[in-house]
PDB file of N, CA and C in Angstrom:
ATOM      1  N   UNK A   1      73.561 101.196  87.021  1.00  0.00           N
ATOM      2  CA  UNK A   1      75.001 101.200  87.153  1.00  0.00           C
ATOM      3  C   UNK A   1      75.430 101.397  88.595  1.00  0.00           C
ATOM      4  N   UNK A   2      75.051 102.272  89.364  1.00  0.00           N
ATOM      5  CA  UNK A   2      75.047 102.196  90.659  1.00  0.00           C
ATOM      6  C   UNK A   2      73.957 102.228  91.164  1.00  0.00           C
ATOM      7  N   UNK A   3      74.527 102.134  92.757  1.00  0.00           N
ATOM      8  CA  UNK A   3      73.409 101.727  94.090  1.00  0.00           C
ATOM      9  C   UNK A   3      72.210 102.817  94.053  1.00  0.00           C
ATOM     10  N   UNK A   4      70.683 102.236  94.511  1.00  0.00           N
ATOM     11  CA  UNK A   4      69.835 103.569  94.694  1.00  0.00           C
ATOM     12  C   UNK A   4      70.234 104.401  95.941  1.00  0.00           C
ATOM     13  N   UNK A   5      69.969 105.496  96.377  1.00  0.00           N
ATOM     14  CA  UNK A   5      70.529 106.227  97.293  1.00  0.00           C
ATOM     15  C   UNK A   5      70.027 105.159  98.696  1.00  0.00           C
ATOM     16  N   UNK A   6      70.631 105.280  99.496  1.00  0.00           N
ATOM     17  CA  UNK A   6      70.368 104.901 100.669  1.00  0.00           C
ATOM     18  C   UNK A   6      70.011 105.584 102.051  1.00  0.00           C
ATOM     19  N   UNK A   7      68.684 104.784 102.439  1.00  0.00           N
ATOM     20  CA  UNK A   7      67.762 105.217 103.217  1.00  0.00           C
ATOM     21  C   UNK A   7      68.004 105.200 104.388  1.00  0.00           C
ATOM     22  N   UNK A   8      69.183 104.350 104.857  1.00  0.00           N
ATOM     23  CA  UNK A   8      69.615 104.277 106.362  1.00  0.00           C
ATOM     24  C   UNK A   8      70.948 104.098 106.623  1.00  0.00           C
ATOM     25  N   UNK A   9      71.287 104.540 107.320  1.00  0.00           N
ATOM     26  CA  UNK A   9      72.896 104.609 108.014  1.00  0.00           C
ATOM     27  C   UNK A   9      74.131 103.486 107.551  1.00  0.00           C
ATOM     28  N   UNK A  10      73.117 102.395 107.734  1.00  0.00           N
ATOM     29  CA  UNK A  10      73.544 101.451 107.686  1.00  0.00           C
ATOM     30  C   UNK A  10      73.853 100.736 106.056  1.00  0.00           C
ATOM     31  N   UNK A  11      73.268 101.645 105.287  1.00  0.00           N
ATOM     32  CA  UNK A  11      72.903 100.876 103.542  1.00  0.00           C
ATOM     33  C   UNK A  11      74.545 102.266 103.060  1.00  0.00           C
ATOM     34  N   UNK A  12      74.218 103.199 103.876  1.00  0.00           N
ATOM     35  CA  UNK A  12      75.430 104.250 103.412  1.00  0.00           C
ATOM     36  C   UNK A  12      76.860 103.873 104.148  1.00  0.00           C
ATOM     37  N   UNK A  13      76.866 102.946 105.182  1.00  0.00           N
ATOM     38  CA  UNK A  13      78.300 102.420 105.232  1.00  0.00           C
ATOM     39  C   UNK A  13      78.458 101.178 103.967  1.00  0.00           C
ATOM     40  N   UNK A  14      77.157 101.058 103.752  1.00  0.00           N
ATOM     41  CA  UNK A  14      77.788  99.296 102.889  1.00  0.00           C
ATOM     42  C   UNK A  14      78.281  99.959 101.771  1.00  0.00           C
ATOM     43  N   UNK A  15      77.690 100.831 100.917  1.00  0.00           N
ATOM     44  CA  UNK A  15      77.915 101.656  99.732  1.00  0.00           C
ATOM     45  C   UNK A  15      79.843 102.539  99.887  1.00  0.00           C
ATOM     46  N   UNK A  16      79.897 103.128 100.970  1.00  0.00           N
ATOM     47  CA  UNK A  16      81.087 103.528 101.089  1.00  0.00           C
ATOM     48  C   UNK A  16      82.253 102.303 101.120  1.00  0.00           C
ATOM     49  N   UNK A  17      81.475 101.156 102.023  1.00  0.00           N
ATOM     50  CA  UNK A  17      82.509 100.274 101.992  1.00  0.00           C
ATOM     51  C   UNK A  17      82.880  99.499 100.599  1.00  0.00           C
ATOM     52  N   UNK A  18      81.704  99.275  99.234  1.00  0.00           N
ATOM     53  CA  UNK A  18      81.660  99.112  98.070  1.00  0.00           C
ATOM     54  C   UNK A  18      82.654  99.713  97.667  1.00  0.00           C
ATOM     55  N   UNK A  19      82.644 101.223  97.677  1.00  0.00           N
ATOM     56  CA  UNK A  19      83.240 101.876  96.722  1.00  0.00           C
ATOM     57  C   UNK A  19      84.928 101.989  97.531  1.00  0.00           C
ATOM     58  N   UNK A  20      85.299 101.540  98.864  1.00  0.00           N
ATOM     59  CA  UNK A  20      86.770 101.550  98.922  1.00  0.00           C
ATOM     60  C   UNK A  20      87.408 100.202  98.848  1.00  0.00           C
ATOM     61  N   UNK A  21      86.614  98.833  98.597  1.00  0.00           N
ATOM     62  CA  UNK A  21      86.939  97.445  98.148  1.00  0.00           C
ATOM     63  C   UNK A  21      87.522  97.645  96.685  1.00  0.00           C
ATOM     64  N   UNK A  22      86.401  98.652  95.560  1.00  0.00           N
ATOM     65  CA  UNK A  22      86.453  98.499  93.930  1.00  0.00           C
ATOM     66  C   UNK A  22      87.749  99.530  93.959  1.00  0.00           C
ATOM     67  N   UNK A  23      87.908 100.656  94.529  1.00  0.00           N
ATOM     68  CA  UNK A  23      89.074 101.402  94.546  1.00  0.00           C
ATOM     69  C   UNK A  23      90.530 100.381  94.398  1.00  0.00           C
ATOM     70  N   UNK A  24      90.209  99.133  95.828  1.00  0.00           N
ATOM     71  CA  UNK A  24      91.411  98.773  96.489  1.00  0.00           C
ATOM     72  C   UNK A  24      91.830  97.353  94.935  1.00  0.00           C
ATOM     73  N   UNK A  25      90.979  96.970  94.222  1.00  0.00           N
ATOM     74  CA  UNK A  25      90.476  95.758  93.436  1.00  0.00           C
ATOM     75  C   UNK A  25      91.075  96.760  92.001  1.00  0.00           C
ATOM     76  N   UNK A  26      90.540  97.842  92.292  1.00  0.00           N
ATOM     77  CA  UNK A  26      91.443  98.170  90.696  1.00  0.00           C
ATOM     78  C   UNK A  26      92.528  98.561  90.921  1.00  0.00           C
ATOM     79  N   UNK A  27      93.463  99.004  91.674  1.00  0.00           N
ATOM     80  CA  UNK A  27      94.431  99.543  92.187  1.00  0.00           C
ATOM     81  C   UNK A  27      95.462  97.813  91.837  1.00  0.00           C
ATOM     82  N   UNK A  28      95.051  96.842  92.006  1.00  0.00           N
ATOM     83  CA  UNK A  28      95.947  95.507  92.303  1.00  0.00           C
ATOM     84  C   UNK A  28      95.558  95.288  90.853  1.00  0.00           C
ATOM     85  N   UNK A  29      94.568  94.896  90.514  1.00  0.00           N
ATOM     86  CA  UNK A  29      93.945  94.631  89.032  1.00  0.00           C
ATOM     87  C   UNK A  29      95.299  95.649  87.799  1.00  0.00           C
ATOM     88  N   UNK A  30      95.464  96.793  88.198  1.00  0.00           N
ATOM     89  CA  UNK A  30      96.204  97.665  87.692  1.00  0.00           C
ATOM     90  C   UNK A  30      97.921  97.095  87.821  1.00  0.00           C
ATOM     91  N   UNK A  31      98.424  96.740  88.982  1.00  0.00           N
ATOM     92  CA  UNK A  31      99.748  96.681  89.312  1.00  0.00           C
ATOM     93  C   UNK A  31      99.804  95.229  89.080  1.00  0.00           C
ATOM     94  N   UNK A  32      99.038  94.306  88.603  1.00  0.00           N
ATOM     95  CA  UNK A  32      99.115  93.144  88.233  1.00  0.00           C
ATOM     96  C   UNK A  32      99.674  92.796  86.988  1.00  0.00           C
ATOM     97  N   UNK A  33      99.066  93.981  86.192  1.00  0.00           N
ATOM     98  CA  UNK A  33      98.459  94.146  84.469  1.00  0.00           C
ATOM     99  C   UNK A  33     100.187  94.815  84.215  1.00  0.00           C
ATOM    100  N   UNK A  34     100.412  95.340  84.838  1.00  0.00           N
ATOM    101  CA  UNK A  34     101.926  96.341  85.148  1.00  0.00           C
ATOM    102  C   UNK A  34     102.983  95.561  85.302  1.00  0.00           C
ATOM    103  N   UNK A  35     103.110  94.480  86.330  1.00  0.00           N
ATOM    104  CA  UNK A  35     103.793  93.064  86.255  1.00  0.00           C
ATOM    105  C   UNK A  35     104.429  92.123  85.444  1.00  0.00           C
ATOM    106  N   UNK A  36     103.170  92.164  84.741  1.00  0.00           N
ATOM    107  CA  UNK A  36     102.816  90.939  83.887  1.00  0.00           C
ATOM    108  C   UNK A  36     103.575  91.583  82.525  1.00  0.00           C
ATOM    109  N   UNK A  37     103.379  92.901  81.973  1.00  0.00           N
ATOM    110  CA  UNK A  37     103.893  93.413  81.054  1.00  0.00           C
ATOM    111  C   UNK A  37     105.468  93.383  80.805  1.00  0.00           C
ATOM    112  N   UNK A  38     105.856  93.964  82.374  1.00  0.00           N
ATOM    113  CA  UNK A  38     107.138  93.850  82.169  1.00  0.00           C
ATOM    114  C   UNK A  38     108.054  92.738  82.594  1.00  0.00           C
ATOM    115  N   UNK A  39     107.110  91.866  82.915  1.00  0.00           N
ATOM    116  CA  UNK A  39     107.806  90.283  82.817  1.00  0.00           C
ATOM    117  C   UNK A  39     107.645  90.146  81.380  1.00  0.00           C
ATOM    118  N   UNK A  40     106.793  90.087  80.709  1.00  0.00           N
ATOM    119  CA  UNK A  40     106.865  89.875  78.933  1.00  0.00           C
ATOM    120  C   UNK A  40     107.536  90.228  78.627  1.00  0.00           C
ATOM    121  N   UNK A  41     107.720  91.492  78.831  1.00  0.00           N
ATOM    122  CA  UNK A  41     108.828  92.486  77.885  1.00  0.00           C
ATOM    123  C   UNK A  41     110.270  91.901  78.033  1.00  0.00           C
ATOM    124  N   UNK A  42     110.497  91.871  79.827  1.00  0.00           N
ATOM    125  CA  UNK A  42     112.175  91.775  79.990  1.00  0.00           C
ATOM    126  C   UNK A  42     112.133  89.813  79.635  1.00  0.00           C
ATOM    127  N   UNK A  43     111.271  89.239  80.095  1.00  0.00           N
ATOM    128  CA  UNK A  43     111.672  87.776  80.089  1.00  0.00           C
ATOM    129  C   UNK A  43     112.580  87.455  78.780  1.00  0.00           C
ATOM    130  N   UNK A  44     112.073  87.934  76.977  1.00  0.00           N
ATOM    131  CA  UNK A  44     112.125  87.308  76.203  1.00  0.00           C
ATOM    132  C   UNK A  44     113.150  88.496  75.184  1.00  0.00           C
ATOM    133  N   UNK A  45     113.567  88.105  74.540  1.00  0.00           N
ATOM    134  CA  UNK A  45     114.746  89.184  73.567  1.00  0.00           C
ATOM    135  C   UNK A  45     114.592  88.200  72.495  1.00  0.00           C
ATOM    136  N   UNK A  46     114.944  89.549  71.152  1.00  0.00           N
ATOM    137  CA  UNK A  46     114.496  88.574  69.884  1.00  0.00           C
ATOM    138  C   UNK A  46     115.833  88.518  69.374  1.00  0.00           C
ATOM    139  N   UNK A  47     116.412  87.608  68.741  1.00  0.00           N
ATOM    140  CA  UNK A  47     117.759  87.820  68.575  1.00  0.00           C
ATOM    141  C   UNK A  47     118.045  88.220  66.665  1.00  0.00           C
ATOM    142  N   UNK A  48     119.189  88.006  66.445  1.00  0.00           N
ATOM    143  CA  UNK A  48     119.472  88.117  65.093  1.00  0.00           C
ATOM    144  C   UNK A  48     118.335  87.513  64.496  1.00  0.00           C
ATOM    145  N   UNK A  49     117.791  86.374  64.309  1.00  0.00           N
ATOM    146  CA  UNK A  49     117.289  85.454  63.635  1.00  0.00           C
ATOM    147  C   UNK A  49     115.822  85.505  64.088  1.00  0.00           C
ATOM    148  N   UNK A  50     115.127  86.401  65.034  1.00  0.00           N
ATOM    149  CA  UNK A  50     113.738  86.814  65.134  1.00  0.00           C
ATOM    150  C   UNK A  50     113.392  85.370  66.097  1.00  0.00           C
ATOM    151  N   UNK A  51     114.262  84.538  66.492  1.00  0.00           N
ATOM    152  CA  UNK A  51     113.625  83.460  67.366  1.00  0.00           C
ATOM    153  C   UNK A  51     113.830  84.119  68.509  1.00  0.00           C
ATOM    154  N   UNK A  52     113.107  83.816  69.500  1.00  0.00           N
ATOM    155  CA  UNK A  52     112.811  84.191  71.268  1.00  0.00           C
ATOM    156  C   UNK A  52     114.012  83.067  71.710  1.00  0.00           C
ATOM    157  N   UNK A  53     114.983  84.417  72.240  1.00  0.00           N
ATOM    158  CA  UNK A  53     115.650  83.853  73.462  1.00  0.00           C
ATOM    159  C   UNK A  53     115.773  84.066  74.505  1.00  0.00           C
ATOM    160  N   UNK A  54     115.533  82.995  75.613  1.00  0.00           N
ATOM    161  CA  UNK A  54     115.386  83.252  76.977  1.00  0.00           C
ATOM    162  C   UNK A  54     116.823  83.855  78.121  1.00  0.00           C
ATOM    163  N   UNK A  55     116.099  85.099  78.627  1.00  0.00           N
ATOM    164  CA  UNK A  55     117.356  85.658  79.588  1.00  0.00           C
ATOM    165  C   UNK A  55     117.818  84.808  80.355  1.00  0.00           C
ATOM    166  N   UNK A  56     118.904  84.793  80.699  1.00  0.00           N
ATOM    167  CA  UNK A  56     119.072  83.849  81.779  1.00  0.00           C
ATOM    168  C   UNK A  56     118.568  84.817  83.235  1.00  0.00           C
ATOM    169  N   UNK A  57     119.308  85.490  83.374  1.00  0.00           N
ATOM    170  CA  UNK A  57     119.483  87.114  84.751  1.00  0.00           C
ATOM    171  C   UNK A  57     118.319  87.369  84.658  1.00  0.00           C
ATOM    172  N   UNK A  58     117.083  86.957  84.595  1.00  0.00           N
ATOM    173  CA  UNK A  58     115.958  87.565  84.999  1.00  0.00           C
ATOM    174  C   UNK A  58     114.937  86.862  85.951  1.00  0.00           C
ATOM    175  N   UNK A  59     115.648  85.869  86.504  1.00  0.00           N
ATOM    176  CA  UNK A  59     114.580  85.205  87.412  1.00  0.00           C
ATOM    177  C   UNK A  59     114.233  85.387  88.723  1.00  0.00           C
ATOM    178  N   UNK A  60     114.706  85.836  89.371  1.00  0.00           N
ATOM    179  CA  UNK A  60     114.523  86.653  90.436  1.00  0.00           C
ATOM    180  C   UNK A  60     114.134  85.851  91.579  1.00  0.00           C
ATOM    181  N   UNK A  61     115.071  84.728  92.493  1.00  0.00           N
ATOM    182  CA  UNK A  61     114.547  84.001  93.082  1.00  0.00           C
ATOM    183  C   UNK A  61     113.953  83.980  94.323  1.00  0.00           C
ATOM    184  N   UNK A  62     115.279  84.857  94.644  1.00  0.00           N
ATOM    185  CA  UNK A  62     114.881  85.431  95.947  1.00  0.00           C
ATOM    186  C   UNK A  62     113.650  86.256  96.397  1.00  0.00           C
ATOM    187  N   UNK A  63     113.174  86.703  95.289  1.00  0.00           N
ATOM    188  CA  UNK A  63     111.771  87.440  94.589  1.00  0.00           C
ATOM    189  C   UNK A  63     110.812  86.345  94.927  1.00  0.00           C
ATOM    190  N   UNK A  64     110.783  85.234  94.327  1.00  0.00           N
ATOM    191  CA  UNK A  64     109.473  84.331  94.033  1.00  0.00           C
ATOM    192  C   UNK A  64     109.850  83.284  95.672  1.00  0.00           C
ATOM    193  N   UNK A  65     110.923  83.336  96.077  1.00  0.00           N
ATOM    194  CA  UNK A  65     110.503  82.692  97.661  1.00  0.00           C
ATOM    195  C   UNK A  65     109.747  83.695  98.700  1.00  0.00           C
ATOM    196  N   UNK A  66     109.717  85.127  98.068  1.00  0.00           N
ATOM    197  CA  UNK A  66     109.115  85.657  99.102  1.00  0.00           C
ATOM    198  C   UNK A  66     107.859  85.840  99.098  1.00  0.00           C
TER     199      UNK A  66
END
């Protein structure tokens, strides 16, 4: 599951640098997953009749040119 210990200076920066890439990779992996949810959630409203209707006010354009 992890690295064997490391024997030289140089095998203990690669290992530190491992472990602040997977930090930085779940951290985005996380705020992606966070995104995505609450675009699902707000995009769609169920109405009287249980069909999906689309918001209009939620597109955010000025958002997606940046």
């Amino acid at each position: 599951m992890l690295f064997q210990d490391p024997a030289t200076p140089l095998m203990e920066g690669i290992v530190d640098f491992h472990h602040d890439i997977m930090f930085i990779i779940i951290f985005i992996v996380i705020a992606v997953y966070y995104m995505l949810s609450v675009i699902l959630v707000n995009y769609t409203k169920t109405s009287e009749n249980n069909s999906k209707v689309v918001i209009r006010g939620s597109h955010h354009t000025v958002l997606e040119i940046v």
